[in-house]
PDB file of N, CA and C in Angstrom:
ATOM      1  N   UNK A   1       0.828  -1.178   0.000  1.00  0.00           N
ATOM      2  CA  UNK A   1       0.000   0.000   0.000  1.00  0.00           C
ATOM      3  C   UNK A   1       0.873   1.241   0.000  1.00  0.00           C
ATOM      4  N   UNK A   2       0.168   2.469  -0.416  1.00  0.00           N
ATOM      5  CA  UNK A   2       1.045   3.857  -0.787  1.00  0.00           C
ATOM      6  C   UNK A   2       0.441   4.411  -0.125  1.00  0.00           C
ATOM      7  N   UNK A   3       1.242   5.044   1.349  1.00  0.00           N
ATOM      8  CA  UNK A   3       0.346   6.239   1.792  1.00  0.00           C
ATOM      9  C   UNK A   3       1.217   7.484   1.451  1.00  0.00           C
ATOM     10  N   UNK A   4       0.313   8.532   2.102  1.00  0.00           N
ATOM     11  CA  UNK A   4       0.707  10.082   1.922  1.00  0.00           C
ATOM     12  C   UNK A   4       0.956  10.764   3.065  1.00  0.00           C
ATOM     13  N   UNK A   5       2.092  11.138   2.868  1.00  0.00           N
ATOM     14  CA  UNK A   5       2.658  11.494   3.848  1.00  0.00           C
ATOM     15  C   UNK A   5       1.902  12.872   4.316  1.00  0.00           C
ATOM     16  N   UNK A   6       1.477  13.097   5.919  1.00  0.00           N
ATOM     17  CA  UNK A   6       1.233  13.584   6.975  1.00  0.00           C
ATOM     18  C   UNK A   6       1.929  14.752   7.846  1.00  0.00           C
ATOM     19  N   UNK A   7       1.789  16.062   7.500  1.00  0.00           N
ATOM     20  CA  UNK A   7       3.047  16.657   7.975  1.00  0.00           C
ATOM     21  C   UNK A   7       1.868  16.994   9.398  1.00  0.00           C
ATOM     22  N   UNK A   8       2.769  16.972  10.486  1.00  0.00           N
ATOM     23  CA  UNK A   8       2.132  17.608  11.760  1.00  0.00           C
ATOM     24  C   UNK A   8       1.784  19.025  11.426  1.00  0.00           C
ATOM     25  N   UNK A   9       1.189  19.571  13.018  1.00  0.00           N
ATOM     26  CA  UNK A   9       0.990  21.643  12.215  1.00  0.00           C
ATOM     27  C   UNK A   9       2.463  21.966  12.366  1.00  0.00           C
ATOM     28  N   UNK A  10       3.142  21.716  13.038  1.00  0.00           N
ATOM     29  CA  UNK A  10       4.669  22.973  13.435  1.00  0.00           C
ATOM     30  C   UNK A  10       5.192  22.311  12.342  1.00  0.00           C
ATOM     31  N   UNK A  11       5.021  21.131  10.897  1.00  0.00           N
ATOM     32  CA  UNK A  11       5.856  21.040  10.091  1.00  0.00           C
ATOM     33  C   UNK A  11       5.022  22.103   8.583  1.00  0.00           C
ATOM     34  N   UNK A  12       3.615  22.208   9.085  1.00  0.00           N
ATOM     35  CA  UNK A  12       3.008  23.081   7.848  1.00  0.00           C
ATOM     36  C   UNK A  12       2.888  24.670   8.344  1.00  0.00           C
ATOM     37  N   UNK A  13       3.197  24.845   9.512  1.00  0.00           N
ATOM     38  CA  UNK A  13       3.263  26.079   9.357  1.00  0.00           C
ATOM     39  C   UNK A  13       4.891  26.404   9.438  1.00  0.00           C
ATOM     40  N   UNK A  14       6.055  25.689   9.087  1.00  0.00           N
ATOM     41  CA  UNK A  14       7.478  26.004   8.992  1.00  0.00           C
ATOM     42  C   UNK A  14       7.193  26.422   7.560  1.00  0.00           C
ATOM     43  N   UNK A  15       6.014  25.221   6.742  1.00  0.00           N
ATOM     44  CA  UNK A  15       5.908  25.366   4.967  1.00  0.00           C
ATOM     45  C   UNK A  15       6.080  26.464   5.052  1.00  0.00           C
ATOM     46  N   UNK A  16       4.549  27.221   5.761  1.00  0.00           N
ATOM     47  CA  UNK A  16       3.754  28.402   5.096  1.00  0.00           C
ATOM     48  C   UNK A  16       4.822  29.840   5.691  1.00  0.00           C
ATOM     49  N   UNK A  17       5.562  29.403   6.199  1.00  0.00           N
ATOM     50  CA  UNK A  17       6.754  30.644   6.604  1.00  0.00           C
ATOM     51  C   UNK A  17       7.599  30.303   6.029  1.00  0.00           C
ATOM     52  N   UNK A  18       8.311  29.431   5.712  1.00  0.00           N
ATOM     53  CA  UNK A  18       9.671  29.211   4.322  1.00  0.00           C
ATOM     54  C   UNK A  18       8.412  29.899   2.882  1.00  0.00           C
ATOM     55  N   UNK A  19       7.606  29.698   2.646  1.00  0.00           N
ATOM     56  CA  UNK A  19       6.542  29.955   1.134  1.00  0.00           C
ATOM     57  C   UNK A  19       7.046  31.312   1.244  1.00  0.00           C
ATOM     58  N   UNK A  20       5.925  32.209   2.797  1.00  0.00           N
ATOM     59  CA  UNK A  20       6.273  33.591   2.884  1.00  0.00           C
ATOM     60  C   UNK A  20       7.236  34.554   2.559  1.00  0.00           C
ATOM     61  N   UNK A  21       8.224  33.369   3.202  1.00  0.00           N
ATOM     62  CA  UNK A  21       9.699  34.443   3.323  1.00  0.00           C
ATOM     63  C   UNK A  21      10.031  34.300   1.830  1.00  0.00           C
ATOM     64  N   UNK A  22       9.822  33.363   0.765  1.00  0.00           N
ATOM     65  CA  UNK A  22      10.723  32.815  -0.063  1.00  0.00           C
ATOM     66  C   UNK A  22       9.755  34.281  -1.291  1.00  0.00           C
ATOM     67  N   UNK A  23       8.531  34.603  -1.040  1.00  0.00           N
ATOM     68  CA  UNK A  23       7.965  34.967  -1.627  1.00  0.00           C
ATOM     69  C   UNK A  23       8.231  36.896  -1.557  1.00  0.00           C
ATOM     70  N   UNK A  24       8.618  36.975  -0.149  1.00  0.00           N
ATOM     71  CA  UNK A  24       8.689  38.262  -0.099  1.00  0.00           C
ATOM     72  C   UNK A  24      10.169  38.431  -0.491  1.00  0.00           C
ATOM     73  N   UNK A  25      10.895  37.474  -0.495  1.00  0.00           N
ATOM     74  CA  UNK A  25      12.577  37.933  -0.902  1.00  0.00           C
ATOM     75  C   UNK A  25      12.975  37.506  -2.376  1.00  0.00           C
ATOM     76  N   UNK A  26      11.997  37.210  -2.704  1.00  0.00           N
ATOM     77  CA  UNK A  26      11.583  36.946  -4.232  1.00  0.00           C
ATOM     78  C   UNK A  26      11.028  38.407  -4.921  1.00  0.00           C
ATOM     79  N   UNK A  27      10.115  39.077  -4.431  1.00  0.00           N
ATOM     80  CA  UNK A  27       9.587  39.920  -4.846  1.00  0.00           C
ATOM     81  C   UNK A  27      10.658  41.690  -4.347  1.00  0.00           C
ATOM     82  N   UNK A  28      11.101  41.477  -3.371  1.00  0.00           N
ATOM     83  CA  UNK A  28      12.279  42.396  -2.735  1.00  0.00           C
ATOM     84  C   UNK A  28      13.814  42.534  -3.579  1.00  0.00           C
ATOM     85  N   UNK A  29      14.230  41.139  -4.003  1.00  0.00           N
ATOM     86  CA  UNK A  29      15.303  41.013  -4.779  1.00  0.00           C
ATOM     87  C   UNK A  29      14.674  40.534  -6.403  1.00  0.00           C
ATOM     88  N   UNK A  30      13.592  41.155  -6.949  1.00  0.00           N
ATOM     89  CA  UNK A  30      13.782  40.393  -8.187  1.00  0.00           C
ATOM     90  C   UNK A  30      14.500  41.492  -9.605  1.00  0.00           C
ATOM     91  N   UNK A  31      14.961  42.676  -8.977  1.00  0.00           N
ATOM     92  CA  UNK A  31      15.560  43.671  -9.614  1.00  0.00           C
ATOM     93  C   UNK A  31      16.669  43.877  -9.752  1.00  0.00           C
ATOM     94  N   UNK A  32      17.238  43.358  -8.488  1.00  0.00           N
ATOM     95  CA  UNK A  32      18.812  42.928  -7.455  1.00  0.00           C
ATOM     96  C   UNK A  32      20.154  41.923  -8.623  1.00  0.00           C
ATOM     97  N   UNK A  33      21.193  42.272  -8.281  1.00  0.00           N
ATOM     98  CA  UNK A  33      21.948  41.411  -9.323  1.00  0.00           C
ATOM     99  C   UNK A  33      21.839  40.076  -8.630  1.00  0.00           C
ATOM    100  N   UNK A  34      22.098  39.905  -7.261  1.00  0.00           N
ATOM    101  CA  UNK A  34      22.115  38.896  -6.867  1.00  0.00           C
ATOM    102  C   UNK A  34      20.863  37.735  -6.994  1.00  0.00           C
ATOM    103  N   UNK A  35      19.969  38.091  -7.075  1.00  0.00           N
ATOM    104  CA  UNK A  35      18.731  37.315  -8.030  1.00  0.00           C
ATOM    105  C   UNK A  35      18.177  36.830  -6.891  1.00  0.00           C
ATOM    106  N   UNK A  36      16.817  36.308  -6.711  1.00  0.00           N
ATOM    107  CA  UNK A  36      15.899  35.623  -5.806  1.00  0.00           C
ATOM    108  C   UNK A  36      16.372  34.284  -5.791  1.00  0.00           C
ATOM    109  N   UNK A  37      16.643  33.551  -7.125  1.00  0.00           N
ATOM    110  CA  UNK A  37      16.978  31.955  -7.117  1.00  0.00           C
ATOM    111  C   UNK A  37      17.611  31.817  -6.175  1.00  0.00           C
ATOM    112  N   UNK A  38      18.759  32.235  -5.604  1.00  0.00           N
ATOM    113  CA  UNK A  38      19.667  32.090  -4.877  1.00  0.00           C
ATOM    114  C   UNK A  38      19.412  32.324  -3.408  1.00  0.00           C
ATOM    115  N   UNK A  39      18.957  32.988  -3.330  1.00  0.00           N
ATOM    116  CA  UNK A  39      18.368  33.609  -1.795  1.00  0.00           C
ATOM    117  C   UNK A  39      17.107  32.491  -1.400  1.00  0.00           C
ATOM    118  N   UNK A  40      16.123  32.137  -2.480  1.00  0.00           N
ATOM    119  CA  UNK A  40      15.170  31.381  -2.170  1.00  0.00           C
ATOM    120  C   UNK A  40      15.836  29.906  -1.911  1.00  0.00           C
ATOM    121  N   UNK A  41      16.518  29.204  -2.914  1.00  0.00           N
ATOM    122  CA  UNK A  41      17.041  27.675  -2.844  1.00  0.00           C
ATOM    123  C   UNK A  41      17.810  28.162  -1.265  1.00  0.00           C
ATOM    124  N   UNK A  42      18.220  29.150  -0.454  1.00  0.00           N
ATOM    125  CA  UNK A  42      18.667  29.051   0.375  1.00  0.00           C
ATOM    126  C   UNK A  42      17.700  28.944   1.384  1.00  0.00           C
ATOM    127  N   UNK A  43      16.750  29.626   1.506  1.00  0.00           N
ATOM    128  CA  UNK A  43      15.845  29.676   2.225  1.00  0.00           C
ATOM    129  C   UNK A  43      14.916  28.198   2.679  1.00  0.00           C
ATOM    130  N   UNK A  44      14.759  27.268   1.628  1.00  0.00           N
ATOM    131  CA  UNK A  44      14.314  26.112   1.222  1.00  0.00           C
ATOM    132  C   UNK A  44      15.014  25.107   1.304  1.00  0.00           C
ATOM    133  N   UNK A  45      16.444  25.348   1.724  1.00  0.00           N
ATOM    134  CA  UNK A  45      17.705  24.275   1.402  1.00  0.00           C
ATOM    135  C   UNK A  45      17.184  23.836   2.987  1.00  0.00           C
ATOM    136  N   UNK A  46      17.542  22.124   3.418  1.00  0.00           N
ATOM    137  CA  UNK A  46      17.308  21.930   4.678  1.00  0.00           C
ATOM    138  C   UNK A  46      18.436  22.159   5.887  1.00  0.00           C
ATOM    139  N   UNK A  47      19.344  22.530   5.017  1.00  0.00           N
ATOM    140  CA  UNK A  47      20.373  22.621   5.855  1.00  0.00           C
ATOM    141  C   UNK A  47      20.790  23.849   6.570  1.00  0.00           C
ATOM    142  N   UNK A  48      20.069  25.030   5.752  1.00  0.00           N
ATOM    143  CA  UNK A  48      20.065  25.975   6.479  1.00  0.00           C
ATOM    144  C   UNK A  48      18.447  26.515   6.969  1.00  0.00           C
ATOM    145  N   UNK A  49      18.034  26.136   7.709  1.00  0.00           N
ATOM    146  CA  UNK A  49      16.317  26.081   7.934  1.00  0.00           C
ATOM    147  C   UNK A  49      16.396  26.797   9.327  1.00  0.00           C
ATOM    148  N   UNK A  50      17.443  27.074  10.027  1.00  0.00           N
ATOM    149  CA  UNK A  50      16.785  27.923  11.368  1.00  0.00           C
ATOM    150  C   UNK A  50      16.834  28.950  10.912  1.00  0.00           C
ATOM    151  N   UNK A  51      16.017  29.692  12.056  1.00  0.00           N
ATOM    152  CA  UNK A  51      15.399  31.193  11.915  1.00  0.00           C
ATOM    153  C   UNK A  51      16.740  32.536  12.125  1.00  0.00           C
ATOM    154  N   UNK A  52      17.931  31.889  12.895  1.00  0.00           N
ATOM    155  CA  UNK A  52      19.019  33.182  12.996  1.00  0.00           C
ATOM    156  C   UNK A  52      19.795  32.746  11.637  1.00  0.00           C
ATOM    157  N   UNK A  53      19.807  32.111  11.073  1.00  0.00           N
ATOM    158  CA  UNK A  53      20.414  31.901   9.464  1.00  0.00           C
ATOM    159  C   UNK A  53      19.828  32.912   8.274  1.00  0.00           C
ATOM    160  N   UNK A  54      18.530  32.604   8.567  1.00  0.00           N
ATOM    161  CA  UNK A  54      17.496  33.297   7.640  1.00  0.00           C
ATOM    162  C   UNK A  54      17.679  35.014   8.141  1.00  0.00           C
ATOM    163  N   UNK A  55      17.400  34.905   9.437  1.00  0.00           N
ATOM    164  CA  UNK A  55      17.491  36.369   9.645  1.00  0.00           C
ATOM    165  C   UNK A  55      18.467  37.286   8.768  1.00  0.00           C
ATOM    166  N   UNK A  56      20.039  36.117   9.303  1.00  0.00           N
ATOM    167  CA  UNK A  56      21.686  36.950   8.675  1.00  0.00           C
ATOM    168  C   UNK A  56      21.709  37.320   7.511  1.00  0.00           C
ATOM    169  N   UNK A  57      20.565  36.032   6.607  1.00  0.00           N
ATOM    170  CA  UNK A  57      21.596  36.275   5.434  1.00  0.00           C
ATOM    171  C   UNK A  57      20.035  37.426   4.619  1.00  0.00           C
ATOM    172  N   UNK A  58      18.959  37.834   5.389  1.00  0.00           N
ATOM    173  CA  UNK A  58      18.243  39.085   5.075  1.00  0.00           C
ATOM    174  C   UNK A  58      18.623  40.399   5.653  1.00  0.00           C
ATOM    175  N   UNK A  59      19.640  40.254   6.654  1.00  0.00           N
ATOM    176  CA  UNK A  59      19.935  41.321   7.210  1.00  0.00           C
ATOM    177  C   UNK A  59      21.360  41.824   6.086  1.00  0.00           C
ATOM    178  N   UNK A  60      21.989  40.644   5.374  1.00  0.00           N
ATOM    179  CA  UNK A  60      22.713  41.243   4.696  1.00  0.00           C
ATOM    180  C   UNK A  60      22.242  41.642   3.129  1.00  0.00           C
ATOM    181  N   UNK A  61      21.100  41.348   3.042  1.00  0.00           N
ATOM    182  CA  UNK A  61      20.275  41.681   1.464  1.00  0.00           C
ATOM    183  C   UNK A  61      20.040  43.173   1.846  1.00  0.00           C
ATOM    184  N   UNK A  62      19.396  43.330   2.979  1.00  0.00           N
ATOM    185  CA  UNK A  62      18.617  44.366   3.155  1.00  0.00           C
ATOM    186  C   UNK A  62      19.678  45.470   3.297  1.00  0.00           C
ATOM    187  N   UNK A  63      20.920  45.249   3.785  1.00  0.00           N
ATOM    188  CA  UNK A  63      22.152  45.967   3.904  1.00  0.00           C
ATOM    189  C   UNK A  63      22.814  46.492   2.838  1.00  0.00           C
ATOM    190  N   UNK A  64      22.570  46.254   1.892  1.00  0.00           N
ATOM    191  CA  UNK A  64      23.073  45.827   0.240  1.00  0.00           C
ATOM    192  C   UNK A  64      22.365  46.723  -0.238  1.00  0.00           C
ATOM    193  N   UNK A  65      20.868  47.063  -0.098  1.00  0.00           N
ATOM    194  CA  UNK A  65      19.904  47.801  -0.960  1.00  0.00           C
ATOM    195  C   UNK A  65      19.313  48.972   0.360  1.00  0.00           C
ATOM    196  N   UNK A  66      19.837  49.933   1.191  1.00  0.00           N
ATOM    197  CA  UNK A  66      19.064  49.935   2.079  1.00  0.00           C
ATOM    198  C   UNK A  66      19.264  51.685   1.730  1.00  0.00           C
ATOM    199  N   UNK A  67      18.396  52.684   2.208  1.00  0.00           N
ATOM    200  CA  UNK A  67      17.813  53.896   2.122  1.00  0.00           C
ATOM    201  C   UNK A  67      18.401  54.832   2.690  1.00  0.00           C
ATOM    202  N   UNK A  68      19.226  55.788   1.846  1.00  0.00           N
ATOM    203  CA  UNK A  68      19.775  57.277   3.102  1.00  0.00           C
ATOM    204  C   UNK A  68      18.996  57.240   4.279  1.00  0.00           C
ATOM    205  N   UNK A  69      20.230  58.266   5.145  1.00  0.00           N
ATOM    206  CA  UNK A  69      19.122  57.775   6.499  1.00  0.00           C
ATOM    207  C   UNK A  69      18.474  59.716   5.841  1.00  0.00           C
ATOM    208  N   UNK A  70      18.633  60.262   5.335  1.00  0.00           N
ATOM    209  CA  UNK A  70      17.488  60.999   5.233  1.00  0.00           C
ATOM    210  C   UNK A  70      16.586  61.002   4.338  1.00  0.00           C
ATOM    211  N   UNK A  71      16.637  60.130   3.569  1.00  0.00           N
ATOM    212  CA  UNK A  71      14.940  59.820   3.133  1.00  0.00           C
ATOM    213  C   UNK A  71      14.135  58.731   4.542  1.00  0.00           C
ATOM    214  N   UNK A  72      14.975  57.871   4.792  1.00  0.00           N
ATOM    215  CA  UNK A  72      14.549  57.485   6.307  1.00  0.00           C
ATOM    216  C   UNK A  72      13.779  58.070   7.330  1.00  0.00           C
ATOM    217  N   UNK A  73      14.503  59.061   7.761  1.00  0.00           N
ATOM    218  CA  UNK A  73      14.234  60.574   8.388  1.00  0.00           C
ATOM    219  C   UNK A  73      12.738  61.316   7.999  1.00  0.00           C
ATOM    220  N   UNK A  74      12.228  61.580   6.396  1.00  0.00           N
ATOM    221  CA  UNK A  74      11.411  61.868   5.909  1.00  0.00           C
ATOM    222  C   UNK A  74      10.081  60.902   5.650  1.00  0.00           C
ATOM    223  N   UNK A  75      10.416  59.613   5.663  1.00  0.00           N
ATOM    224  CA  UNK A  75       9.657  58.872   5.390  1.00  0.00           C
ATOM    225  C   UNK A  75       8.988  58.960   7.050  1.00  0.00           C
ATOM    226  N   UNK A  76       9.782  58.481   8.082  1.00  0.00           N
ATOM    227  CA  UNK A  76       9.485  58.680   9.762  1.00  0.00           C
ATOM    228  C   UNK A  76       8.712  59.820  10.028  1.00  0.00           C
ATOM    229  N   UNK A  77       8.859  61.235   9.362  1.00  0.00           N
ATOM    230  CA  UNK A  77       8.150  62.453   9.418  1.00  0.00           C
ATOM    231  C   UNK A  77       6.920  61.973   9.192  1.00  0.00           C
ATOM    232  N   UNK A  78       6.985  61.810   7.436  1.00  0.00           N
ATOM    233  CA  UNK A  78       5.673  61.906   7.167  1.00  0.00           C
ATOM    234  C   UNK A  78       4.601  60.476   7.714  1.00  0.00           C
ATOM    235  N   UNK A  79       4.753  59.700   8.245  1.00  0.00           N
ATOM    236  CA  UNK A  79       4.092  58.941   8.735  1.00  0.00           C
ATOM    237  C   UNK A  79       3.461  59.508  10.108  1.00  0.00           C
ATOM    238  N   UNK A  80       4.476  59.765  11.126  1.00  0.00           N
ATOM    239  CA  UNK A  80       4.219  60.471  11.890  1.00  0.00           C
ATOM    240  C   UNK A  80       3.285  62.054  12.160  1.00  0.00           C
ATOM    241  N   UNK A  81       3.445  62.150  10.750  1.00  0.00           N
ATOM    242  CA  UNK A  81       2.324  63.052  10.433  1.00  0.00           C
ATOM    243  C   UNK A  81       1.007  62.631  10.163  1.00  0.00           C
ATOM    244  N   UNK A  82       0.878  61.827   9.562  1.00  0.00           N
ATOM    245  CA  UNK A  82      -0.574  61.033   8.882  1.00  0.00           C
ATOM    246  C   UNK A  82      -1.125  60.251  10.615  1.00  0.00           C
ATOM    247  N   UNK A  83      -0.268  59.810  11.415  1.00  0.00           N
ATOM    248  CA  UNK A  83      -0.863  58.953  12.148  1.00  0.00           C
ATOM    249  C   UNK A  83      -1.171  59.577  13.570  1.00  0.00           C
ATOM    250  N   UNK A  84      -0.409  60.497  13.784  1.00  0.00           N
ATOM    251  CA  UNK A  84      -0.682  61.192  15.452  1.00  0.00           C
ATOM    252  C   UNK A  84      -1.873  61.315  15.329  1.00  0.00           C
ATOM    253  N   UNK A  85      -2.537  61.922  14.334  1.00  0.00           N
ATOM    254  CA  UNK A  85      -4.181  62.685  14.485  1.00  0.00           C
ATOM    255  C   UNK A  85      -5.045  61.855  14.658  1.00  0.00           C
ATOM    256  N   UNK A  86      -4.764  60.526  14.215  1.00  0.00           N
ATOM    257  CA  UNK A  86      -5.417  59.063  14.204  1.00  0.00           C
ATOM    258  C   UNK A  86      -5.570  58.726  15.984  1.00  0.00           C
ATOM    259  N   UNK A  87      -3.837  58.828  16.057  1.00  0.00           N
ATOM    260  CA  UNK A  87      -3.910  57.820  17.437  1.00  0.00           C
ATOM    261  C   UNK A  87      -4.773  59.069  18.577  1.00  0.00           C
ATOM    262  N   UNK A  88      -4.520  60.457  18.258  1.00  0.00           N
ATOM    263  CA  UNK A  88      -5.303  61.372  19.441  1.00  0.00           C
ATOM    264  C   UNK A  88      -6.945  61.366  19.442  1.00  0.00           C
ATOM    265  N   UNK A  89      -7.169  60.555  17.709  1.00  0.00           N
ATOM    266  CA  UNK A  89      -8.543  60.571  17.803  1.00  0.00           C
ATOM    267  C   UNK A  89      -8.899  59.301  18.284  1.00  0.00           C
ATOM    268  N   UNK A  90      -8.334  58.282  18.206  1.00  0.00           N
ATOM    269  CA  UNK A  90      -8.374  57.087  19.320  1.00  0.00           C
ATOM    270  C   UNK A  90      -8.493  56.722  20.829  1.00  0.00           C
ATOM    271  N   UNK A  91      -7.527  58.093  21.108  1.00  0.00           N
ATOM    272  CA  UNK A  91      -7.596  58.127  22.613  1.00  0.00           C
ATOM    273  C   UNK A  91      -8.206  58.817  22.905  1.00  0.00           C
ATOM    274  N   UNK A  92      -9.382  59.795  22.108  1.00  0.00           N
ATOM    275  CA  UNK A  92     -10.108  60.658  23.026  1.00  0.00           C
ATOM    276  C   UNK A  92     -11.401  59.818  22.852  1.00  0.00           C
ATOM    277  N   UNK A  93     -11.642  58.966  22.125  1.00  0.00           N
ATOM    278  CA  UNK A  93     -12.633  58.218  22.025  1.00  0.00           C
ATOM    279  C   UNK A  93     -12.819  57.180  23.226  1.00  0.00           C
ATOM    280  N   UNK A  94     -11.529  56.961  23.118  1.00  0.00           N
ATOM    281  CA  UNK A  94     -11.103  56.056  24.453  1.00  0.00           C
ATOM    282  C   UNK A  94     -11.785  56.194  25.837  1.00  0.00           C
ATOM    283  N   UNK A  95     -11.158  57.689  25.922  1.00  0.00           N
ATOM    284  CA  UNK A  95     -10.829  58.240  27.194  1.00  0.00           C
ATOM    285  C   UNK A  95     -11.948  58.630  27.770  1.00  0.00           C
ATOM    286  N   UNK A  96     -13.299  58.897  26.933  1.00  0.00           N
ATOM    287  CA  UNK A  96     -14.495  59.886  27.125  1.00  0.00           C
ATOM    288  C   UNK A  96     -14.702  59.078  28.007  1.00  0.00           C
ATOM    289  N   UNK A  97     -15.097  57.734  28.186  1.00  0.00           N
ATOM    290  CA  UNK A  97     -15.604  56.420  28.592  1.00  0.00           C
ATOM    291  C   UNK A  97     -15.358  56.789  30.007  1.00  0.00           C
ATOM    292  N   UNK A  98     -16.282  56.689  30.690  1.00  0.00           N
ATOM    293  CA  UNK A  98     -16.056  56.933  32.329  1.00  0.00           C
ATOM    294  C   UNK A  98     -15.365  55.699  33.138  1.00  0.00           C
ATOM    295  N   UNK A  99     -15.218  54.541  32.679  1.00  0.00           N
ATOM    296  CA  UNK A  99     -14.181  53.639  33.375  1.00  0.00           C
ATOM    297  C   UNK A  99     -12.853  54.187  33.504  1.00  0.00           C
ATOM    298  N   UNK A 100     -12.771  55.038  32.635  1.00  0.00           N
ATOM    299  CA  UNK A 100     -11.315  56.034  32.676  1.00  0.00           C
ATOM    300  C   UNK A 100     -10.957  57.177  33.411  1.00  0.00           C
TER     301      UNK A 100
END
């Protein structure tokens, strides 16, 4: 008889986070000289499958392609602009509430 193999959950949700990662560093490097193939077969290889491996070798992609710190700076502004008015209108909504 042929059965089919059975992955437990902590072996399908390792899938659906190797898929993720392989998908977002696919789509992050597909402009990059260094190419996604390479970064993904690593990601997927079993030999390098823990999580501080994966981290290193995105911390050195991301190092490779990464943003003046003053567009950094500007990007931090303008968010910080769009969102304070949000979070003060959150907390006064909050706050009206007499448990407070």
């Amino acid at each position: 008889e042929e059965f089919i193999a059975v992955l437990d959950e902590d072996d399908q949700w390792e899938r659906k986070r190797q898929e993720k990662l392989r998908k977002v560093i696919e789509k992050s490097t597909s402009g990059n000289s260094i190419g996604a193939h390479s970064i993904g077969s690593y990601v997927s290889s079993g030999s390098h499958s823990t999580s501080r491996e994966i981290i290193l070798a995105l911390k050195e992609e991301f190092a490779k392609s990464s943003n003046p710190v003053s567009v950094s700076i500007v990007y931090g502004l303008i968010n910080a602009i769009i969102v304070l008015p949000v979070i003060m209108s959150f907390g006064n909504i909050i706050y009206q509430d007499g448990f407070f």
